[in-house]
C-alpha atoms as a PDB file:
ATOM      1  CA  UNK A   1       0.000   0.000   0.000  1.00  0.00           C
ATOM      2  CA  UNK A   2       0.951   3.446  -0.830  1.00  0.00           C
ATOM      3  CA  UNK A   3       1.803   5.446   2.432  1.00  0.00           C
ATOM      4  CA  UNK A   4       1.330   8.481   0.593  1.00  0.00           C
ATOM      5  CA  UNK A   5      -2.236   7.798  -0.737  1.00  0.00           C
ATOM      6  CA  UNK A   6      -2.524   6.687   2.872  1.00  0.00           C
ATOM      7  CA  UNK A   7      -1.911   9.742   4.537  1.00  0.00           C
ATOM      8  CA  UNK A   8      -4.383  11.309   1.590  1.00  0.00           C
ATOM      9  CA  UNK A   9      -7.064   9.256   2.602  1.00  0.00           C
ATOM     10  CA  UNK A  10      -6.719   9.700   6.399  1.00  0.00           C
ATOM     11  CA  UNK A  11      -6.618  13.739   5.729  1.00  0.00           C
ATOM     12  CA  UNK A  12      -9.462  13.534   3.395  1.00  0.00           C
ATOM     13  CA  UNK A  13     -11.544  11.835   6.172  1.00  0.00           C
ATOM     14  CA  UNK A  14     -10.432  14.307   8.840  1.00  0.00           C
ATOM     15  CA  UNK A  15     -11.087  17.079   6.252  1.00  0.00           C
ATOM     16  CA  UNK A  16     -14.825  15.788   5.512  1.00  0.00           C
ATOM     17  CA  UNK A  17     -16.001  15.155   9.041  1.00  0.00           C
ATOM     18  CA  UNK A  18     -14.526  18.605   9.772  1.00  0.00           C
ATOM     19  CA  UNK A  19     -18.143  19.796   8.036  1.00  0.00           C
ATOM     20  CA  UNK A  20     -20.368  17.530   9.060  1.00  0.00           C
ATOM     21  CA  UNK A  21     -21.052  14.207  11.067  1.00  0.00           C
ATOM     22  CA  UNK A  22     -21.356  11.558   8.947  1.00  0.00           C
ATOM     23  CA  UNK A  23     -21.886   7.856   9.284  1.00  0.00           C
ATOM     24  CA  UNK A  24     -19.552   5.176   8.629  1.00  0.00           C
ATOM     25  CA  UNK A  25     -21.383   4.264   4.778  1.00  0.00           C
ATOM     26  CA  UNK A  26     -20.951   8.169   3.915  1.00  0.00           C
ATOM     27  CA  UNK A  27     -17.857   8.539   4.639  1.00  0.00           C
ATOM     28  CA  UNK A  28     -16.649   5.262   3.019  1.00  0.00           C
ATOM     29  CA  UNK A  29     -18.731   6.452  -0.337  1.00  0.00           C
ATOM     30  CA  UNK A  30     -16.984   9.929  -0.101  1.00  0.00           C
ATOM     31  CA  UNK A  31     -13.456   8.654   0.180  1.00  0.00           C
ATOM     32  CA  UNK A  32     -14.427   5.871  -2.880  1.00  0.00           C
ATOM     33  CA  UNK A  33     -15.389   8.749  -4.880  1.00  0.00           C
ATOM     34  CA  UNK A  34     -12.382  10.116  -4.593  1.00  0.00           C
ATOM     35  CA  UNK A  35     -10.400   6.986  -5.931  1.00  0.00           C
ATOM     36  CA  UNK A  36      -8.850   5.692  -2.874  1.00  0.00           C
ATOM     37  CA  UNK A  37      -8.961   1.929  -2.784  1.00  0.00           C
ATOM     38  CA  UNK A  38     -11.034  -0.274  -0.293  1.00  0.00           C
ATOM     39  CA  UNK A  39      -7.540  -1.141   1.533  1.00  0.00           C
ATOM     40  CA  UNK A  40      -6.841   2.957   2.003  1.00  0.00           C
ATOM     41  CA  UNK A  41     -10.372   3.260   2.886  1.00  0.00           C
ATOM     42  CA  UNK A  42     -10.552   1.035   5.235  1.00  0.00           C
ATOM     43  CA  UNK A  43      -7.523   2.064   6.726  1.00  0.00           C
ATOM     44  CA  UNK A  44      -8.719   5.768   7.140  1.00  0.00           C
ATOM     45  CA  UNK A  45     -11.968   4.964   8.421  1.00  0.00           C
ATOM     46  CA  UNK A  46      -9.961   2.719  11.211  1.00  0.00           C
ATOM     47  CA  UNK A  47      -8.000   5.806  11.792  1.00  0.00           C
ATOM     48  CA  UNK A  48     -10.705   8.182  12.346  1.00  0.00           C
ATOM     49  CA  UNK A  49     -12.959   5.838  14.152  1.00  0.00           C
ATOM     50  CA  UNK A  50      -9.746   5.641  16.695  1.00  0.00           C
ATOM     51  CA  UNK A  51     -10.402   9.157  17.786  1.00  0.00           C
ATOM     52  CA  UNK A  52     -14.378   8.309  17.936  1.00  0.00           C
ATOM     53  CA  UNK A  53     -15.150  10.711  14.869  1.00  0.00           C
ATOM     54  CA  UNK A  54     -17.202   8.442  13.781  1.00  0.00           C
ATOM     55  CA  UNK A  55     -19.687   6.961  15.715  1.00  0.00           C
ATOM     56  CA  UNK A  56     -23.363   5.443  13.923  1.00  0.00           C
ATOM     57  CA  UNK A  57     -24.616   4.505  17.511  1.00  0.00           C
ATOM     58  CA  UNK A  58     -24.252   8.780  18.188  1.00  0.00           C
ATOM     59  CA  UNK A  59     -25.392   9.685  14.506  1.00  0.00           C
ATOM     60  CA  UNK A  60     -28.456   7.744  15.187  1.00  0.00           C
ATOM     61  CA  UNK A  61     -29.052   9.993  18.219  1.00  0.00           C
ATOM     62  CA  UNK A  62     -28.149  12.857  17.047  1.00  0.00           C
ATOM     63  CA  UNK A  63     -30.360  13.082  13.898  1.00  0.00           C
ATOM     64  CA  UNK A  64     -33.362  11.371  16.165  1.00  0.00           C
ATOM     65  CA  UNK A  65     -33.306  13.930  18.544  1.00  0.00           C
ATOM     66  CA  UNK A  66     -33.331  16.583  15.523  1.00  0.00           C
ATOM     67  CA  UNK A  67     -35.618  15.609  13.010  1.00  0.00           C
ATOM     68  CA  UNK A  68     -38.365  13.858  15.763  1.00  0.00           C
ATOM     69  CA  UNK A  69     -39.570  17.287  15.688  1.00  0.00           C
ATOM     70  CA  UNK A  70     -41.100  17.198  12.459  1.00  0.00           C
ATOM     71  CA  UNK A  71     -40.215  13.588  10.855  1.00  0.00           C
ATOM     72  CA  UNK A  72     -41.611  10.175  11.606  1.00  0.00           C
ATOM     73  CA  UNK A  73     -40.686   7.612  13.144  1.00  0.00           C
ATOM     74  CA  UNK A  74     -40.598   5.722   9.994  1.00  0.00           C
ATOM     75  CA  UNK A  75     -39.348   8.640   7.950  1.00  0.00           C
ATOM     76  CA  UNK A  76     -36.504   8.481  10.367  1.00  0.00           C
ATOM     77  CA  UNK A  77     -35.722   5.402  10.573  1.00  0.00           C
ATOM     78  CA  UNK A  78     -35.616   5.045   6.583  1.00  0.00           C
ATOM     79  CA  UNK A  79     -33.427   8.397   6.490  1.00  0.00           C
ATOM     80  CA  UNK A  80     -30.922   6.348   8.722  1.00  0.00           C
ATOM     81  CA  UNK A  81     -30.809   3.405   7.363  1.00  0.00           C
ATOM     82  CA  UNK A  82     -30.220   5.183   3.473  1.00  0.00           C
ATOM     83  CA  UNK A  83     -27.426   6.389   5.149  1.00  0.00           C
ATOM     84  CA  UNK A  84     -26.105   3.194   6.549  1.00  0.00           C
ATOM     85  CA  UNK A  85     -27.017   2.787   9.739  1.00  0.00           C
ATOM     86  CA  UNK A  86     -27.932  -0.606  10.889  1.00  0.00           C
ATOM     87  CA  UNK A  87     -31.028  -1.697  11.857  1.00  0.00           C
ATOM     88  CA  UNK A  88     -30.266  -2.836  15.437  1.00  0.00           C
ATOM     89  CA  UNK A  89     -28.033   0.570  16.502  1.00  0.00           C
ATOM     90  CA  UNK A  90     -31.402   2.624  15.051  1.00  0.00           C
ATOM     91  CA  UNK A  91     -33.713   0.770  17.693  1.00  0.00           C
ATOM     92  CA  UNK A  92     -31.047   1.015  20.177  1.00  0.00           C
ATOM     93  CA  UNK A  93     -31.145   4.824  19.076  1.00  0.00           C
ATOM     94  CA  UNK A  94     -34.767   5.138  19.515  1.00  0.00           C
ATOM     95  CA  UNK A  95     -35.097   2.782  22.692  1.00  0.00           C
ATOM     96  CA  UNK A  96     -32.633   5.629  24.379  1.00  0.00           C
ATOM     97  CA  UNK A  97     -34.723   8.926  22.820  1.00  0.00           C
ATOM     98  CA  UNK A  98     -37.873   7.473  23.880  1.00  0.00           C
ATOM     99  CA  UNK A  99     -41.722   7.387  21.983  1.00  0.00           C
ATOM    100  CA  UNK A 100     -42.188   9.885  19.472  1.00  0.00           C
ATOM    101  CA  UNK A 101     -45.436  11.996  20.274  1.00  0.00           C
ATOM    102  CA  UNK A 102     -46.336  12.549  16.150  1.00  0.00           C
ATOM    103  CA  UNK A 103     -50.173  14.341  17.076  1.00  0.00           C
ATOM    104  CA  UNK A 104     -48.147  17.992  16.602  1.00  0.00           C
ATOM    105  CA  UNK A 105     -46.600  17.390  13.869  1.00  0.00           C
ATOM    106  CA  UNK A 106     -50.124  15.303  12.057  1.00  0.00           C
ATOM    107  CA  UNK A 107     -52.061  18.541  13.464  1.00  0.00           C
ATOM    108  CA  UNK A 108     -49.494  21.144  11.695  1.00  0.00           C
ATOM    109  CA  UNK A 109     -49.965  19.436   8.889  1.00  0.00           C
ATOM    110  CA  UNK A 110     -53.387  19.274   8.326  1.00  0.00           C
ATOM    111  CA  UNK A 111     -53.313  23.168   9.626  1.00  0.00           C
ATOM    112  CA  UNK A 112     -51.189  23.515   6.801  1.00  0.00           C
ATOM    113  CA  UNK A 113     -53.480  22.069   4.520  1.00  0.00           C
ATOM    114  CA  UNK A 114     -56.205  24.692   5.712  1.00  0.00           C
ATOM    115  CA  UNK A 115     -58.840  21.517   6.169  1.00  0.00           C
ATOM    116  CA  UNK A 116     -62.300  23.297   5.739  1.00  0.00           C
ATOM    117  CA  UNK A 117     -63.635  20.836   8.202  1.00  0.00           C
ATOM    118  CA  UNK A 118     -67.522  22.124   7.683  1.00  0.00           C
ATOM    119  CA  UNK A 119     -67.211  21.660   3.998  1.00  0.00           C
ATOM    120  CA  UNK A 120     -64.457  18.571   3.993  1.00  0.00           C
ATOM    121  CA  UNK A 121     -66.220  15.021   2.615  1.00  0.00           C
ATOM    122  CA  UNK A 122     -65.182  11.457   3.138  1.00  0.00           C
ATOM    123  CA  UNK A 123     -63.056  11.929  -0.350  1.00  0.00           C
ATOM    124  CA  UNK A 124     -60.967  14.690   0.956  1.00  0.00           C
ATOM    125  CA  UNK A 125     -60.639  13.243   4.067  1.00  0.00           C
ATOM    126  CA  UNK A 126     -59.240  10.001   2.879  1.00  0.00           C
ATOM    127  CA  UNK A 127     -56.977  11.869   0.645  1.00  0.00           C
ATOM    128  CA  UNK A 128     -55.271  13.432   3.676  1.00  0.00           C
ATOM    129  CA  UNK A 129     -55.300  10.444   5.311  1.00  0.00           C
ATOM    130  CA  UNK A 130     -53.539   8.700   2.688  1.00  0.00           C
ATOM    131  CA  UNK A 131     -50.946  11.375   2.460  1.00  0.00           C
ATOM    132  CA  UNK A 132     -50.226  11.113   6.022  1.00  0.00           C
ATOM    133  CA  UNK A 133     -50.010   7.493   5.817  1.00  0.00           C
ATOM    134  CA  UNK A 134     -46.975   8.463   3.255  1.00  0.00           C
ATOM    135  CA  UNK A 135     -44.984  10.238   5.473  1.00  0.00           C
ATOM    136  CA  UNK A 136     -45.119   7.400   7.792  1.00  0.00           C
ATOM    137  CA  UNK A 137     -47.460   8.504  10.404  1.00  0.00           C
ATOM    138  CA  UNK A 138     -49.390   5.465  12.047  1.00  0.00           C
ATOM    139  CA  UNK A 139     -53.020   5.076  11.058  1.00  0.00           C
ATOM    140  CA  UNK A 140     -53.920   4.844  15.236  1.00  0.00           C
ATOM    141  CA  UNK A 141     -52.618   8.644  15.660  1.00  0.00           C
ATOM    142  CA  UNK A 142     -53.713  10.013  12.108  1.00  0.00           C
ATOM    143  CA  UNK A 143     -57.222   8.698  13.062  1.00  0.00           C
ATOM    144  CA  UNK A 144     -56.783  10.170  16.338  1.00  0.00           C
ATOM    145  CA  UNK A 145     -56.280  13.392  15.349  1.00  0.00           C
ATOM    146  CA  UNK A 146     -59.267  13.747  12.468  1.00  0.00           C
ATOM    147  CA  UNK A 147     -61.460  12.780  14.496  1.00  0.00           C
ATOM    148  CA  UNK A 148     -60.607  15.064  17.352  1.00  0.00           C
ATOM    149  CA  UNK A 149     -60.262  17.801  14.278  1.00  0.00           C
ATOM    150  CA  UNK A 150     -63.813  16.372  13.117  1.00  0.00           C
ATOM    151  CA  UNK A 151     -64.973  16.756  16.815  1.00  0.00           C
ATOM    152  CA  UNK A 152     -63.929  20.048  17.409  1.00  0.00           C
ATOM    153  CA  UNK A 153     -65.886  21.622  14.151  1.00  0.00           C
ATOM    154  CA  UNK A 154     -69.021  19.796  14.855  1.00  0.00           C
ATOM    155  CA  UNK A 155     -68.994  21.418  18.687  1.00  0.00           C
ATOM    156  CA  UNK A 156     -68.533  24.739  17.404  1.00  0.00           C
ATOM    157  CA  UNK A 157     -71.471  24.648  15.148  1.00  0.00           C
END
C-alpha cells in the first residue's frame, strides 16, 4: 500500500467530518469517490474511528433527537438506514430517545393544509389520510387526530 495515498485518505476523512457528522457508509462512499482503494479506505476509516469521529450509535441519536420534531418515526428510521445505519443501533437509538409523540406534527400538517372541516367530505378526508399514511405517520394517531379535528368543528357549530 501506498503510504502516501494513505496519509491522503486519512486527511481527506479528517477534512470531511470537519463539516459535518457523517456515518460510517458516507464517509466510506466519499473517500471511494475520490479513488482511494477499499484497503486505504478502510484504513482511514480505522484511523478516524480511533479518535471516535465516527460513531453510527451517536449519529443515530443525534439526527433522532433533531428531526423527531417534524419527521416520523418511519421517515426516520428510513433516512438512517439510506445512510447506513444498521437496523439494530437505530432501535437502540430510539429505545434511548424514547416514543415519538407525532399528534403535533399530524395537526401542523393538516393546519397547513387549511382543512375546511364544515365543507371537507369522506373523499378529501381520505386523501389526507392517505398522504399522512406516506410520510409514515401510524393510522392509530392520524385517526386520532381527524377525528378530534372532526370533533372540534361539529362542537362549534
Amino acid at each position: 500500500m501506498d503510504e502516501m495515498k494513505l496519509k491522503q485518505a486519512k486527511a481527506k476523512a479528517l477534512r470531511l467530518l470537519e463539516h459535518m457528522d457523517r456515518t460510517e457508509h458516507q464517509l466510506r462512499v466519499k473517500l471511494k469517490e475520490q479513488d482511494f482503494s477499499e484497503q486505504e479506505i478502510d484504513e482511514a476509516v480505522r484511523y478516524v474511528e480511533s479518535y471516535h469521529y465516527i460513531d453510527d450509535a451517536r449519529y443515530a441519536a443525534n439526527y433522532i433527537e433533531l428531526k423527531a420534531v417534524y419527521k416520523s418515526r418511519r421517515q426516520i428510521e428510513q433516512a438512517l438506514m439510506t445512510r447506513g445505519v444498521d437496523r439494530q443501533v437505530i432501535a437502540e437509538a430510539f429505545e434511548s430517545y424514547g416514543k415519538i409523540d407525532e399528534t403535533p406534527q399530524i395537526e401542523a400538517f393538516l393546519r397547513k393544509k387549511r382543512v375546511n372541516w364544515q365543507e371537507a367530505d369522506e373523499k378529501e378526508i381520505s386523501k389526507l389520510y392517505q398522504a399522512l399514511m406516506r410520510r409514515g405517520f401510524s393510522s392509530r394517531d392520524i385517526r386520532s387526530v381527524i377525528d378530534k379535528y372532526r370533533r372540534s368543528h361539529y362542537n362549534e357549530e
